[in-house]
PDBML (XML) file of the C-alpha atoms, coordinates in Angstrom:
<?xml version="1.0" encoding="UTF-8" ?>
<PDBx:datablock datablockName="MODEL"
   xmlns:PDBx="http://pdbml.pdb.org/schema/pdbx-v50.xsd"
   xmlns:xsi="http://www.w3.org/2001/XMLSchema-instance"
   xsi:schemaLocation="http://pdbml.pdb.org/schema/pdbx-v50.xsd pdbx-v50.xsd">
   <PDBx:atom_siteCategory>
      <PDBx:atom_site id="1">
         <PDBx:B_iso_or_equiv>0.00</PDBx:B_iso_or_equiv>
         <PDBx:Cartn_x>80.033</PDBx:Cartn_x>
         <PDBx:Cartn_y>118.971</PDBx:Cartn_y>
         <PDBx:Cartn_z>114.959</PDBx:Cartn_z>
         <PDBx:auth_asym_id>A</PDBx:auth_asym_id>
         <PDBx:auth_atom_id>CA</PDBx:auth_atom_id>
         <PDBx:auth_comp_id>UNK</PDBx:auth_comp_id>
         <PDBx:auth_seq_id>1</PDBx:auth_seq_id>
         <PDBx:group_PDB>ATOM</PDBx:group_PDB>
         <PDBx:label_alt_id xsi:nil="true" />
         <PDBx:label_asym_id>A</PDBx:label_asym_id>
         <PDBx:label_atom_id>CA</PDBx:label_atom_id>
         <PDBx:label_comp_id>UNK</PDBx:label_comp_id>
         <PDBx:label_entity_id>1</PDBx:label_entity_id>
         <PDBx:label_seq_id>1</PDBx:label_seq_id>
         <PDBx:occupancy>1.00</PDBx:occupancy>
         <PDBx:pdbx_PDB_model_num>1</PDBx:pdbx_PDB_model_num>
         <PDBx:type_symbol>C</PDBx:type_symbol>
      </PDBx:atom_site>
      <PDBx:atom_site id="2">
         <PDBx:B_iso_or_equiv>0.00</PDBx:B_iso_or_equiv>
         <PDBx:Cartn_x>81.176</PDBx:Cartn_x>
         <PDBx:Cartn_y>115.794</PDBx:Cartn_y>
         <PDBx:Cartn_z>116.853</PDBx:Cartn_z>
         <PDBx:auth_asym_id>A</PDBx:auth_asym_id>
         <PDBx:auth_atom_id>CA</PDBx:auth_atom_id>
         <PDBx:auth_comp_id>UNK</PDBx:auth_comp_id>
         <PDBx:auth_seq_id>2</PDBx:auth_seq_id>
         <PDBx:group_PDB>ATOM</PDBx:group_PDB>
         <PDBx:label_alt_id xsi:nil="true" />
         <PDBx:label_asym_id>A</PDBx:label_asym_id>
         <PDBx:label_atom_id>CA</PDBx:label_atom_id>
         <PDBx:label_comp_id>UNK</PDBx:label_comp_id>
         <PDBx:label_entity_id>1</PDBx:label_entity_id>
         <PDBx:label_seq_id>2</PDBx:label_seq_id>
         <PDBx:occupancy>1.00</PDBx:occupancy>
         <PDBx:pdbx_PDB_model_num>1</PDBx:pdbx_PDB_model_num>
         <PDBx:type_symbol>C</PDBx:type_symbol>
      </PDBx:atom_site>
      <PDBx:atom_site id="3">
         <PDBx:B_iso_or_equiv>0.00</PDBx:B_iso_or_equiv>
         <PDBx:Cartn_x>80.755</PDBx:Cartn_x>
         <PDBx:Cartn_y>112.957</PDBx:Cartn_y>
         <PDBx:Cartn_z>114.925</PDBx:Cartn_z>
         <PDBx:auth_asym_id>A</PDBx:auth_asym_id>
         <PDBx:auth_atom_id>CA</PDBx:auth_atom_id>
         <PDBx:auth_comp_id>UNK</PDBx:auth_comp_id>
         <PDBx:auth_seq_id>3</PDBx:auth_seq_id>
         <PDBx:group_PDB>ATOM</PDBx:group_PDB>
         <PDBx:label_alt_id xsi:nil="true" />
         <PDBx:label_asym_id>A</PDBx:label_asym_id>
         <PDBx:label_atom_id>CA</PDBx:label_atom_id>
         <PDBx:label_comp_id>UNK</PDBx:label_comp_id>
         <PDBx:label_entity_id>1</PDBx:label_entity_id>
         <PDBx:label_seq_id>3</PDBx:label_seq_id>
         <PDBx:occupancy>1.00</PDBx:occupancy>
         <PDBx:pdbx_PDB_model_num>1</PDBx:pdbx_PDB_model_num>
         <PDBx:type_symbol>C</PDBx:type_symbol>
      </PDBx:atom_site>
      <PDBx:atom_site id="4">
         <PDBx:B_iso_or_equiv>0.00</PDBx:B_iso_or_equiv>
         <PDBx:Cartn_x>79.758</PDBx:Cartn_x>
         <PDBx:Cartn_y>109.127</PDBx:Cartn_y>
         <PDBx:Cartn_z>116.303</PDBx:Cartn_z>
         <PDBx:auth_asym_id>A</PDBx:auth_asym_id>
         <PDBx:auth_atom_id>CA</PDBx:auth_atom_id>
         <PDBx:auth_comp_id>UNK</PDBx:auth_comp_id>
         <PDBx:auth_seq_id>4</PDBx:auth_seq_id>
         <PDBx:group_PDB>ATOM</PDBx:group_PDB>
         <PDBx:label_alt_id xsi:nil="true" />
         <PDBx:label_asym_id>A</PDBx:label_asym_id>
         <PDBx:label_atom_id>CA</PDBx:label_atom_id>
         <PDBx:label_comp_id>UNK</PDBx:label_comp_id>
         <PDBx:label_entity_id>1</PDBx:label_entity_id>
         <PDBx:label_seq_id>4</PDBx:label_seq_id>
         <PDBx:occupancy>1.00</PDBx:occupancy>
         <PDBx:pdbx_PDB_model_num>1</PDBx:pdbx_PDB_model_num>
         <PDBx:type_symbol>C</PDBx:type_symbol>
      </PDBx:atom_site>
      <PDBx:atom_site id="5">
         <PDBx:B_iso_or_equiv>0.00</PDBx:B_iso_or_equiv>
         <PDBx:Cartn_x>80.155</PDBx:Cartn_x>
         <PDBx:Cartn_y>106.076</PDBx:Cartn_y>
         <PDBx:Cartn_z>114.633</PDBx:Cartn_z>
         <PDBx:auth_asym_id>A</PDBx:auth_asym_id>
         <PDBx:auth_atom_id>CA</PDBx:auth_atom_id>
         <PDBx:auth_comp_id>UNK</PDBx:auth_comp_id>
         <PDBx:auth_seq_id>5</PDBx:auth_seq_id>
         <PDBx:group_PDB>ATOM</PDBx:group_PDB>
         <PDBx:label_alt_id xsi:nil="true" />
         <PDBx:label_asym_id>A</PDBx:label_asym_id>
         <PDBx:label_atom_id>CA</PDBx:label_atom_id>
         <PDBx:label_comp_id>UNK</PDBx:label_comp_id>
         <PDBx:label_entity_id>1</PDBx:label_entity_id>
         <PDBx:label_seq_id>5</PDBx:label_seq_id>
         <PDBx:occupancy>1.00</PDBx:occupancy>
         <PDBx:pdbx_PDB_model_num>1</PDBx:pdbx_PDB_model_num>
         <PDBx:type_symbol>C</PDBx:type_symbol>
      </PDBx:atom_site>
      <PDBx:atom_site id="6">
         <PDBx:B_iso_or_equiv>0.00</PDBx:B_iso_or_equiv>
         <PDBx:Cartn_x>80.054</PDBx:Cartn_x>
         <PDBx:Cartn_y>102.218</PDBx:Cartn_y>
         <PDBx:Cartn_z>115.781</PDBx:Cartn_z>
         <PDBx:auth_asym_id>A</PDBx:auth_asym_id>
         <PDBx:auth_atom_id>CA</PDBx:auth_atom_id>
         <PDBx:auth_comp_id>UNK</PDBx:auth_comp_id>
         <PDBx:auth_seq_id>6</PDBx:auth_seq_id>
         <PDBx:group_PDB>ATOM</PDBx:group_PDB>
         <PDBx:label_alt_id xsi:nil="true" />
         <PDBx:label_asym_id>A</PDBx:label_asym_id>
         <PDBx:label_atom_id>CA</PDBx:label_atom_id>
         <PDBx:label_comp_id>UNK</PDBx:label_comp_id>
         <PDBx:label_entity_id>1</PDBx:label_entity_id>
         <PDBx:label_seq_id>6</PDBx:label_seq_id>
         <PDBx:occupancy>1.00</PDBx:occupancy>
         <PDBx:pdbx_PDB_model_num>1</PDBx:pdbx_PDB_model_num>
         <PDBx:type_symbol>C</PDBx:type_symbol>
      </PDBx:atom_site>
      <PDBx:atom_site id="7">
         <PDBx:B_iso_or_equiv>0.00</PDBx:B_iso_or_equiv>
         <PDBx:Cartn_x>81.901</PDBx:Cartn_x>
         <PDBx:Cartn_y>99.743</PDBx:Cartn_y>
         <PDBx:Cartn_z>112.751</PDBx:Cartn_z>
         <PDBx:auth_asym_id>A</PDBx:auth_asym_id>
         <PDBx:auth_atom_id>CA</PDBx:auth_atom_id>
         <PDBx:auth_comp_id>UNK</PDBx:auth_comp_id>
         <PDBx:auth_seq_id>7</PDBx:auth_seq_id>
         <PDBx:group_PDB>ATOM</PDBx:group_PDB>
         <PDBx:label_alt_id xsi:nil="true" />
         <PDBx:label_asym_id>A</PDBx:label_asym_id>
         <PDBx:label_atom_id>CA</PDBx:label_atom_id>
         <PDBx:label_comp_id>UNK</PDBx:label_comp_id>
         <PDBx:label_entity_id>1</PDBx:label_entity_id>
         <PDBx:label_seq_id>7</PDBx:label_seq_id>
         <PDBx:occupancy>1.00</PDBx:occupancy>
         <PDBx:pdbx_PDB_model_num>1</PDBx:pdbx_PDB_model_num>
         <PDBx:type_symbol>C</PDBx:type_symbol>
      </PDBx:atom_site>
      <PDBx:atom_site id="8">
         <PDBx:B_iso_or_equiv>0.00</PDBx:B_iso_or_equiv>
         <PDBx:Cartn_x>84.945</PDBx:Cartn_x>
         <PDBx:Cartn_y>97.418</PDBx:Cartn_y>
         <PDBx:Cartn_z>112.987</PDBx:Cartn_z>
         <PDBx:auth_asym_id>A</PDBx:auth_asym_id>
         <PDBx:auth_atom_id>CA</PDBx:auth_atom_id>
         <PDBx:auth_comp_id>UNK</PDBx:auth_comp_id>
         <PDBx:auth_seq_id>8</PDBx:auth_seq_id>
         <PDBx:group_PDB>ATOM</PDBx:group_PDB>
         <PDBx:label_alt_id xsi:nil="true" />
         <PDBx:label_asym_id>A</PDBx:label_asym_id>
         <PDBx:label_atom_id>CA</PDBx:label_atom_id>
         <PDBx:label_comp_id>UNK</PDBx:label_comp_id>
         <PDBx:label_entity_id>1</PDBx:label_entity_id>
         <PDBx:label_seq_id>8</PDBx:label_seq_id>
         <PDBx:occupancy>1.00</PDBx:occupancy>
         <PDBx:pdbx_PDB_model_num>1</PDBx:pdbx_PDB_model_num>
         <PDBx:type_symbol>C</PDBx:type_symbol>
      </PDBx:atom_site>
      <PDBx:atom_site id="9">
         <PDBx:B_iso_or_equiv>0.00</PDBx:B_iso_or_equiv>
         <PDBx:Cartn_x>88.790</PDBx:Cartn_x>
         <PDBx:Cartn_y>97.369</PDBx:Cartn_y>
         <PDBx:Cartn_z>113.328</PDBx:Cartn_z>
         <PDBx:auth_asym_id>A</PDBx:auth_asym_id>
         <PDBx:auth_atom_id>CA</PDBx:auth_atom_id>
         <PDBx:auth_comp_id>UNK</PDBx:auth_comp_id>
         <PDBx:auth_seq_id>9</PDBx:auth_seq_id>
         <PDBx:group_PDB>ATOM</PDBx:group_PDB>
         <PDBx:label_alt_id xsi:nil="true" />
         <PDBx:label_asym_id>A</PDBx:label_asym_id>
         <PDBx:label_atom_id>CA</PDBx:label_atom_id>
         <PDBx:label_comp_id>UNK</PDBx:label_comp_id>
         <PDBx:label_entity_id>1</PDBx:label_entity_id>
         <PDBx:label_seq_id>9</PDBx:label_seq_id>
         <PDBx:occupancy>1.00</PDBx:occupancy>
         <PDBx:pdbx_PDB_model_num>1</PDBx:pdbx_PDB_model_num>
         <PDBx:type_symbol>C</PDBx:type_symbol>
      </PDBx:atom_site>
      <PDBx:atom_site id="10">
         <PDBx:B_iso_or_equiv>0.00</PDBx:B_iso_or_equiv>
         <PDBx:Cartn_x>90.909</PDBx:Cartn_x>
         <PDBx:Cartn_y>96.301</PDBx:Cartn_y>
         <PDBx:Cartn_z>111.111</PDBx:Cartn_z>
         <PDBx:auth_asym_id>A</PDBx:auth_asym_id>
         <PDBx:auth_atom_id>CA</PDBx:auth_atom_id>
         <PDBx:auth_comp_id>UNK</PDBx:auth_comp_id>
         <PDBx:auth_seq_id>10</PDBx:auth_seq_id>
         <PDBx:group_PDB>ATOM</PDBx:group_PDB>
         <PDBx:label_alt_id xsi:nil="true" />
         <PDBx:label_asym_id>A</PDBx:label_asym_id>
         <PDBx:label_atom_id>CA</PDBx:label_atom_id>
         <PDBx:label_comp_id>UNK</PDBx:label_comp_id>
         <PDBx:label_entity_id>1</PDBx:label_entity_id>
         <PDBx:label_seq_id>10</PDBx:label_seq_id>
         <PDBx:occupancy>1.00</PDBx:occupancy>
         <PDBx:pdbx_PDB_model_num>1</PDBx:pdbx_PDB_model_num>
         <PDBx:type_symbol>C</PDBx:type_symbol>
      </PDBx:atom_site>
      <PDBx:atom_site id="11">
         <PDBx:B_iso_or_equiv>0.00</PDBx:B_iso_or_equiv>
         <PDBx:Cartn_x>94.742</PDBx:Cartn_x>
         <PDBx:Cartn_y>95.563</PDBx:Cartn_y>
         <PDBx:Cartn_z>111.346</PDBx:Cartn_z>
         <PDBx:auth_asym_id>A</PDBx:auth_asym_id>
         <PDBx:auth_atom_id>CA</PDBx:auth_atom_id>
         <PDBx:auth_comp_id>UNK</PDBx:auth_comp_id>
         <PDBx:auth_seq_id>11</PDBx:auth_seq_id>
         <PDBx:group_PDB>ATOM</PDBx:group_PDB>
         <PDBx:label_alt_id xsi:nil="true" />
         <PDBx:label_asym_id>A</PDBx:label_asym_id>
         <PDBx:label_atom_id>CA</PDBx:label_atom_id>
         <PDBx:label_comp_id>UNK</PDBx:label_comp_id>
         <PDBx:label_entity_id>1</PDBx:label_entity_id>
         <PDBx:label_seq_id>11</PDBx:label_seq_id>
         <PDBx:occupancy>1.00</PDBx:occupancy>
         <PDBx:pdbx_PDB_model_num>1</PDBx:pdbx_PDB_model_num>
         <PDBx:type_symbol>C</PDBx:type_symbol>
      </PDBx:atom_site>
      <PDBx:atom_site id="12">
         <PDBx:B_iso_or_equiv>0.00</PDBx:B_iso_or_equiv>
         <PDBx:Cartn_x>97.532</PDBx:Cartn_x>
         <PDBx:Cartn_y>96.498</PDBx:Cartn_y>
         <PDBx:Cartn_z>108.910</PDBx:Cartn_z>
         <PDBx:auth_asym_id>A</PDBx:auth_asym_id>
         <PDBx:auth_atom_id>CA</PDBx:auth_atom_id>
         <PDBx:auth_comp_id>UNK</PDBx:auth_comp_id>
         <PDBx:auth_seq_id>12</PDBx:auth_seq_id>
         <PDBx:group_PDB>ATOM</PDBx:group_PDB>
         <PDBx:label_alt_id xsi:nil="true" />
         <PDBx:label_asym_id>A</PDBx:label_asym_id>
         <PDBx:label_atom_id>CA</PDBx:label_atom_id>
         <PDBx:label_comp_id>UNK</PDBx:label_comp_id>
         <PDBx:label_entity_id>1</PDBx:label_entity_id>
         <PDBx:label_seq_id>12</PDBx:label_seq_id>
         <PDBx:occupancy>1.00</PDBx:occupancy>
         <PDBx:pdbx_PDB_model_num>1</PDBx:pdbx_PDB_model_num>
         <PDBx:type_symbol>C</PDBx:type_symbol>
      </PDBx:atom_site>
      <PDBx:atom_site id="13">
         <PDBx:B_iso_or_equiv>0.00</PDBx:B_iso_or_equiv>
         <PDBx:Cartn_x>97.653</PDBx:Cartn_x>
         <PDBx:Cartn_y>94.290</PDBx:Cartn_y>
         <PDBx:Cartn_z>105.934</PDBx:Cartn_z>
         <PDBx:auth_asym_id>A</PDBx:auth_asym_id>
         <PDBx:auth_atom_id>CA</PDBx:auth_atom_id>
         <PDBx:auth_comp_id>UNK</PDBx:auth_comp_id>
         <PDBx:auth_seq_id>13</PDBx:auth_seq_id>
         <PDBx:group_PDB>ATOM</PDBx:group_PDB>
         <PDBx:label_alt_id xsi:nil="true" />
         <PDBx:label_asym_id>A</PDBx:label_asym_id>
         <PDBx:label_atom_id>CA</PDBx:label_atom_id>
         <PDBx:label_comp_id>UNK</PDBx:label_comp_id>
         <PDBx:label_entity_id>1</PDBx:label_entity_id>
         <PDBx:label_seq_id>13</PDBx:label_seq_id>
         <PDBx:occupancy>1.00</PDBx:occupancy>
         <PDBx:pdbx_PDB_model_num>1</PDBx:pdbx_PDB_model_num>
         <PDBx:type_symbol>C</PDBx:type_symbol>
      </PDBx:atom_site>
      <PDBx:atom_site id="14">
         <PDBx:B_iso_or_equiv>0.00</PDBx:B_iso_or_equiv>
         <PDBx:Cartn_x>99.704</PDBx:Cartn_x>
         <PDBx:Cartn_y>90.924</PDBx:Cartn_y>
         <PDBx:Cartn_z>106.313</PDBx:Cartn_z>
         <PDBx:auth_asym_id>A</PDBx:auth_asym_id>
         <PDBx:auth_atom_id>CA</PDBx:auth_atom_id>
         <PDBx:auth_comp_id>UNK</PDBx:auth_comp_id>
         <PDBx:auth_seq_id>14</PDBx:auth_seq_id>
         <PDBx:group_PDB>ATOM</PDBx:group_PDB>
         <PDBx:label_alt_id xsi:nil="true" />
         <PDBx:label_asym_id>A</PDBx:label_asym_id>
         <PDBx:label_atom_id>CA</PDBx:label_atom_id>
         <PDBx:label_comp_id>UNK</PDBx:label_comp_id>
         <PDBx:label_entity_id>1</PDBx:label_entity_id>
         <PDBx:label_seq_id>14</PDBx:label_seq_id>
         <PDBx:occupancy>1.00</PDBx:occupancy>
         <PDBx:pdbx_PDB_model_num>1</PDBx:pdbx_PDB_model_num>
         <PDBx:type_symbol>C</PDBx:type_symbol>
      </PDBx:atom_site>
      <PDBx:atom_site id="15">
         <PDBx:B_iso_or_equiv>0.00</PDBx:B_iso_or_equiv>
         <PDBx:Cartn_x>101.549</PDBx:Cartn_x>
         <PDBx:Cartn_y>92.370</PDBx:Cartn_y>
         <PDBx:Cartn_z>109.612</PDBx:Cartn_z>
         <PDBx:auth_asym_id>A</PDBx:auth_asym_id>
         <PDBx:auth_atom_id>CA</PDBx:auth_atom_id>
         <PDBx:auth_comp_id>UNK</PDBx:auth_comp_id>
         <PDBx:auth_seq_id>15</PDBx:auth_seq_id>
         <PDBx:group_PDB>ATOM</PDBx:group_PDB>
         <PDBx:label_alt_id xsi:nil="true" />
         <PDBx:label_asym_id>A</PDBx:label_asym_id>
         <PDBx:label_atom_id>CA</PDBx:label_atom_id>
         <PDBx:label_comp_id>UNK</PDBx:label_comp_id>
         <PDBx:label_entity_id>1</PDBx:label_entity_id>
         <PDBx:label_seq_id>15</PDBx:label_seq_id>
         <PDBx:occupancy>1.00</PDBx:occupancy>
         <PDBx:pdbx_PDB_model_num>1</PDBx:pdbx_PDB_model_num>
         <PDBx:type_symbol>C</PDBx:type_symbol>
      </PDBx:atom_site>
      <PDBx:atom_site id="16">
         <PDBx:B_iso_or_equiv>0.00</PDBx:B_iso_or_equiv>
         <PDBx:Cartn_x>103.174</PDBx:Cartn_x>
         <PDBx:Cartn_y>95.203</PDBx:Cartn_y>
         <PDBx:Cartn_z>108.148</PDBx:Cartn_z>
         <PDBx:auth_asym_id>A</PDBx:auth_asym_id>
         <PDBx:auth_atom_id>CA</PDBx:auth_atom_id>
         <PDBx:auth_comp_id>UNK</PDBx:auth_comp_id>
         <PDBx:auth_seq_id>16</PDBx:auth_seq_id>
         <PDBx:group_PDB>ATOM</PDBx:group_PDB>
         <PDBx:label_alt_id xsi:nil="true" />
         <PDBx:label_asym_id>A</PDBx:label_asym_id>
         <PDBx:label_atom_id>CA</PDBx:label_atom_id>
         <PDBx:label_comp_id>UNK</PDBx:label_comp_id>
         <PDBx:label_entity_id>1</PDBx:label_entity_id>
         <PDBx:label_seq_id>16</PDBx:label_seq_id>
         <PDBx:occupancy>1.00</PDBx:occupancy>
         <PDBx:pdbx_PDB_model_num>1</PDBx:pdbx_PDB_model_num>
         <PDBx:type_symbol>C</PDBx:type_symbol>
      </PDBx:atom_site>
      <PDBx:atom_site id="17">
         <PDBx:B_iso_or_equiv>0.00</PDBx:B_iso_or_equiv>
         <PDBx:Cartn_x>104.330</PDBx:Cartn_x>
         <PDBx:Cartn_y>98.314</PDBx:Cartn_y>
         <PDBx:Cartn_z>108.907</PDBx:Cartn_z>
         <PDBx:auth_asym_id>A</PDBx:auth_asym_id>
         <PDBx:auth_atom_id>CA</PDBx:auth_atom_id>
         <PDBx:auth_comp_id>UNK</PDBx:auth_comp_id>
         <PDBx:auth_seq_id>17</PDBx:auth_seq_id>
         <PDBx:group_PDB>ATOM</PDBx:group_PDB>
         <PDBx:label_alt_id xsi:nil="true" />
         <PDBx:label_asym_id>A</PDBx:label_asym_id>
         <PDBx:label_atom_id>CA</PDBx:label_atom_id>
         <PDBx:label_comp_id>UNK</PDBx:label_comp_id>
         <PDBx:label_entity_id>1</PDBx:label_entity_id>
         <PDBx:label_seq_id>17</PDBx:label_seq_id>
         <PDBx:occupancy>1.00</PDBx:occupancy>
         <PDBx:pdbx_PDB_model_num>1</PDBx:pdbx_PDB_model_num>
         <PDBx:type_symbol>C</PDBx:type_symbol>
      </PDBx:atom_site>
      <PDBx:atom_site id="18">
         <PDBx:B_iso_or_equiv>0.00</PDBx:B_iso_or_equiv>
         <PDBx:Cartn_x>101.685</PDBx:Cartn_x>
         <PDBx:Cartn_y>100.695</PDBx:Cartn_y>
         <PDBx:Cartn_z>108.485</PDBx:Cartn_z>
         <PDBx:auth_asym_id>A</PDBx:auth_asym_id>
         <PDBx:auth_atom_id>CA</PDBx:auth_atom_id>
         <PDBx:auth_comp_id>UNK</PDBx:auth_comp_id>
         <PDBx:auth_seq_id>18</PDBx:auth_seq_id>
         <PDBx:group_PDB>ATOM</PDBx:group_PDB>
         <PDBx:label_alt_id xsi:nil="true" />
         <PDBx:label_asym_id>A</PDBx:label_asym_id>
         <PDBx:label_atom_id>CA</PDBx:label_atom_id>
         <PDBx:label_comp_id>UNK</PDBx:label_comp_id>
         <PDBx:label_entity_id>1</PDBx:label_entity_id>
         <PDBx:label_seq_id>18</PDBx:label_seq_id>
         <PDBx:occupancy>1.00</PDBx:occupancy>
         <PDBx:pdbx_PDB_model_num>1</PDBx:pdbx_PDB_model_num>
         <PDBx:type_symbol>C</PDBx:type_symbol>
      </PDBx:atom_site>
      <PDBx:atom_site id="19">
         <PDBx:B_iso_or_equiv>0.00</PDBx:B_iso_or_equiv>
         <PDBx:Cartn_x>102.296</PDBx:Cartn_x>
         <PDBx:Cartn_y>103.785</PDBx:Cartn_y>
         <PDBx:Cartn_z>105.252</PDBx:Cartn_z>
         <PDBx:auth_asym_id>A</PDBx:auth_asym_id>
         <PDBx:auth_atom_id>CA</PDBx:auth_atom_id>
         <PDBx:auth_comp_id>UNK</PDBx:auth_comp_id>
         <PDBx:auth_seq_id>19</PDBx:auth_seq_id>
         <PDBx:group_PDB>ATOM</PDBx:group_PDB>
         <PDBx:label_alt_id xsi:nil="true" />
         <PDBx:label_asym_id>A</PDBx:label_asym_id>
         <PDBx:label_atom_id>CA</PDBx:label_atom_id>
         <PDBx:label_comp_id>UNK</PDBx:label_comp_id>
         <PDBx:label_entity_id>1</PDBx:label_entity_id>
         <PDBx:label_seq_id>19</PDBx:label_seq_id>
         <PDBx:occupancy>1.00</PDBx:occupancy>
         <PDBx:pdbx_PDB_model_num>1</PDBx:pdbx_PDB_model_num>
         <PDBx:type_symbol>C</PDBx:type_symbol>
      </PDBx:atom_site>
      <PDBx:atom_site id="20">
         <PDBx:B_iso_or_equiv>0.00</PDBx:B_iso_or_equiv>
         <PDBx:Cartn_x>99.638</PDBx:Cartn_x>
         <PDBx:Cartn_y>106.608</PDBx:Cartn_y>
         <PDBx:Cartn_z>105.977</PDBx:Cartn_z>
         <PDBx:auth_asym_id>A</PDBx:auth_asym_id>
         <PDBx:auth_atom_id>CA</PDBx:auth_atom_id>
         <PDBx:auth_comp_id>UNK</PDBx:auth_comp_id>
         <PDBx:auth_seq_id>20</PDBx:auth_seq_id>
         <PDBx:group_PDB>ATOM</PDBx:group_PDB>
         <PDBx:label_alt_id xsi:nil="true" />
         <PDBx:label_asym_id>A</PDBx:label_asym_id>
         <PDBx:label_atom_id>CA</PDBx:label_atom_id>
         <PDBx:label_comp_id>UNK</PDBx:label_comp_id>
         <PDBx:label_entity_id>1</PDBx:label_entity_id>
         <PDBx:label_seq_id>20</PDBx:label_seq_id>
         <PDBx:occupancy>1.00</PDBx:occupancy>
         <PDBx:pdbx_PDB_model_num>1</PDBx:pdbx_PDB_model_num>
         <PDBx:type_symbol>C</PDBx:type_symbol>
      </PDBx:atom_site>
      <PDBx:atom_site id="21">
         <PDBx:B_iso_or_equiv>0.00</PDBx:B_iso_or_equiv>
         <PDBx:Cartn_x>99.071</PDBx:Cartn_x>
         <PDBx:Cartn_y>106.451</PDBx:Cartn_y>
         <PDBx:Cartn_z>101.935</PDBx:Cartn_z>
         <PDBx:auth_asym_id>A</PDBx:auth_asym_id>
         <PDBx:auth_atom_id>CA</PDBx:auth_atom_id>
         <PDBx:auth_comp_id>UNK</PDBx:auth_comp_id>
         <PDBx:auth_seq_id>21</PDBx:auth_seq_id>
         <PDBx:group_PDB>ATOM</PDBx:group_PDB>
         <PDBx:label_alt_id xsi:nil="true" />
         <PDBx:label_asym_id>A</PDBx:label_asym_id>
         <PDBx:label_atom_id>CA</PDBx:label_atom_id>
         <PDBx:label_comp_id>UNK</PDBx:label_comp_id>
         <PDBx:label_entity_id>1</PDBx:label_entity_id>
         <PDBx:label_seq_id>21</PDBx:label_seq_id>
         <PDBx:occupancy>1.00</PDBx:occupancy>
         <PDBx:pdbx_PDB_model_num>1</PDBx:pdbx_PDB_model_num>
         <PDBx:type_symbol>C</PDBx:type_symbol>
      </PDBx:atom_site>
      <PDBx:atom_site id="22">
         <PDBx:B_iso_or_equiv>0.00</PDBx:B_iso_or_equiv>
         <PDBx:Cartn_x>99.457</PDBx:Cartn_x>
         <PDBx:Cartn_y>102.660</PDBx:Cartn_y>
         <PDBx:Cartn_z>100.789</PDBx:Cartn_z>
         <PDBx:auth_asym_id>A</PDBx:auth_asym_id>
         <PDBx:auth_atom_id>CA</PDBx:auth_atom_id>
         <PDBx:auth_comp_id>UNK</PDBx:auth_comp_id>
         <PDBx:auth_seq_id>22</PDBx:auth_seq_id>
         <PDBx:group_PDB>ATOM</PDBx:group_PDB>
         <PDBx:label_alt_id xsi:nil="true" />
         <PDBx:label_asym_id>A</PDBx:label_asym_id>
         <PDBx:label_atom_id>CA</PDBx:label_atom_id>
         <PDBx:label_comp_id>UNK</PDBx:label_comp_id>
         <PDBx:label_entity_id>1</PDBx:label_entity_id>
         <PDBx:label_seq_id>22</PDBx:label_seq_id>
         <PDBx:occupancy>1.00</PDBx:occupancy>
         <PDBx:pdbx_PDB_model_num>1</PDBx:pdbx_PDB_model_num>
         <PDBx:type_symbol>C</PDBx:type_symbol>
      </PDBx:atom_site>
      <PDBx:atom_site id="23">
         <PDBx:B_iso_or_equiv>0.00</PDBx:B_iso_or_equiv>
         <PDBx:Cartn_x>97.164</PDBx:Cartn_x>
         <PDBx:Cartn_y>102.310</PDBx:Cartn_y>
         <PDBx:Cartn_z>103.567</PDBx:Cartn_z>
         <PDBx:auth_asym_id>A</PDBx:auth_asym_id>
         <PDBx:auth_atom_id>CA</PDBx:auth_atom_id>
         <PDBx:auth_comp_id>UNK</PDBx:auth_comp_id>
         <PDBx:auth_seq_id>23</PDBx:auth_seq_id>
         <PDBx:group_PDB>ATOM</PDBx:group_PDB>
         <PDBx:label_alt_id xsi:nil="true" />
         <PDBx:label_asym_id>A</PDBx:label_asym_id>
         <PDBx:label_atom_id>CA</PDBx:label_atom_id>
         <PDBx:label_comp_id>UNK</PDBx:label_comp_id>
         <PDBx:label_entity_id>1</PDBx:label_entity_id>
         <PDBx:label_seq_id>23</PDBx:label_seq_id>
         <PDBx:occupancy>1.00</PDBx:occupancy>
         <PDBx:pdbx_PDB_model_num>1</PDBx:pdbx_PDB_model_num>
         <PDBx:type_symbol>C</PDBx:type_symbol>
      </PDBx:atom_site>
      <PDBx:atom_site id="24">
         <PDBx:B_iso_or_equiv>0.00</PDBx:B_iso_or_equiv>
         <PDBx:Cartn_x>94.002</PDBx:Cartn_x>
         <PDBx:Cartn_y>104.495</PDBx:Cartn_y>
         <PDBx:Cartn_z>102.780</PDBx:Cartn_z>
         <PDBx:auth_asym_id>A</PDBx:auth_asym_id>
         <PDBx:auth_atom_id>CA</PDBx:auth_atom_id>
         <PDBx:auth_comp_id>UNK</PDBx:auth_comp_id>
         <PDBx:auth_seq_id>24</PDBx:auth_seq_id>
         <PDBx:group_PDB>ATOM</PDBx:group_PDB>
         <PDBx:label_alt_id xsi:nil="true" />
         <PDBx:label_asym_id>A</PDBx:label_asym_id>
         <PDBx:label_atom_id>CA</PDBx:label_atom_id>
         <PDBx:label_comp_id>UNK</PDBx:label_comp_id>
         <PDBx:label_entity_id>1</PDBx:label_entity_id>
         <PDBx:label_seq_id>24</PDBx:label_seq_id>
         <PDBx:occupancy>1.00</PDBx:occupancy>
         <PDBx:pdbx_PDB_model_num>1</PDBx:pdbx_PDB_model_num>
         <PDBx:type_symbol>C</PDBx:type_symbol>
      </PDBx:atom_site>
      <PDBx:atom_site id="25">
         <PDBx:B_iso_or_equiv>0.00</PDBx:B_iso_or_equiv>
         <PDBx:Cartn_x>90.786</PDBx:Cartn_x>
         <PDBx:Cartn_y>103.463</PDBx:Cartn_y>
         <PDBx:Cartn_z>101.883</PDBx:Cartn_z>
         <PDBx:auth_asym_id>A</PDBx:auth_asym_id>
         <PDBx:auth_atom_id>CA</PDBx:auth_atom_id>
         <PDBx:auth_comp_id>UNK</PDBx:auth_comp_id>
         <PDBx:auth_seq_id>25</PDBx:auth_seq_id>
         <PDBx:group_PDB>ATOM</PDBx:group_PDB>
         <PDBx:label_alt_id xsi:nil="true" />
         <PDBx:label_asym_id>A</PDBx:label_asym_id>
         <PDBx:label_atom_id>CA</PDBx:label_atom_id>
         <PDBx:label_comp_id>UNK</PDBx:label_comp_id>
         <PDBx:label_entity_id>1</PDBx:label_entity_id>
         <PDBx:label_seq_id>25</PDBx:label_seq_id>
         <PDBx:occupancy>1.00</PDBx:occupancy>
         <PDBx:pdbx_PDB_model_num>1</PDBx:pdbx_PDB_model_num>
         <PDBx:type_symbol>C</PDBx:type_symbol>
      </PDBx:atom_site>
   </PDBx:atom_siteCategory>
</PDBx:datablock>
């Protein structure tokens, strides 16, 4: 079913480019 949430954003690591794996969790 459609899920809500309310939490925080957080940007890449030190400016880099973002990796869909090295960047998980």
């Amino acid at each position: 079913a459609p899920i809500k949430a309310i939490g925080y954003s957080l940007p890449p690591r030190d400016g880099r480019e973002w990796n869909p794996y090295d960047d998980a969790s």
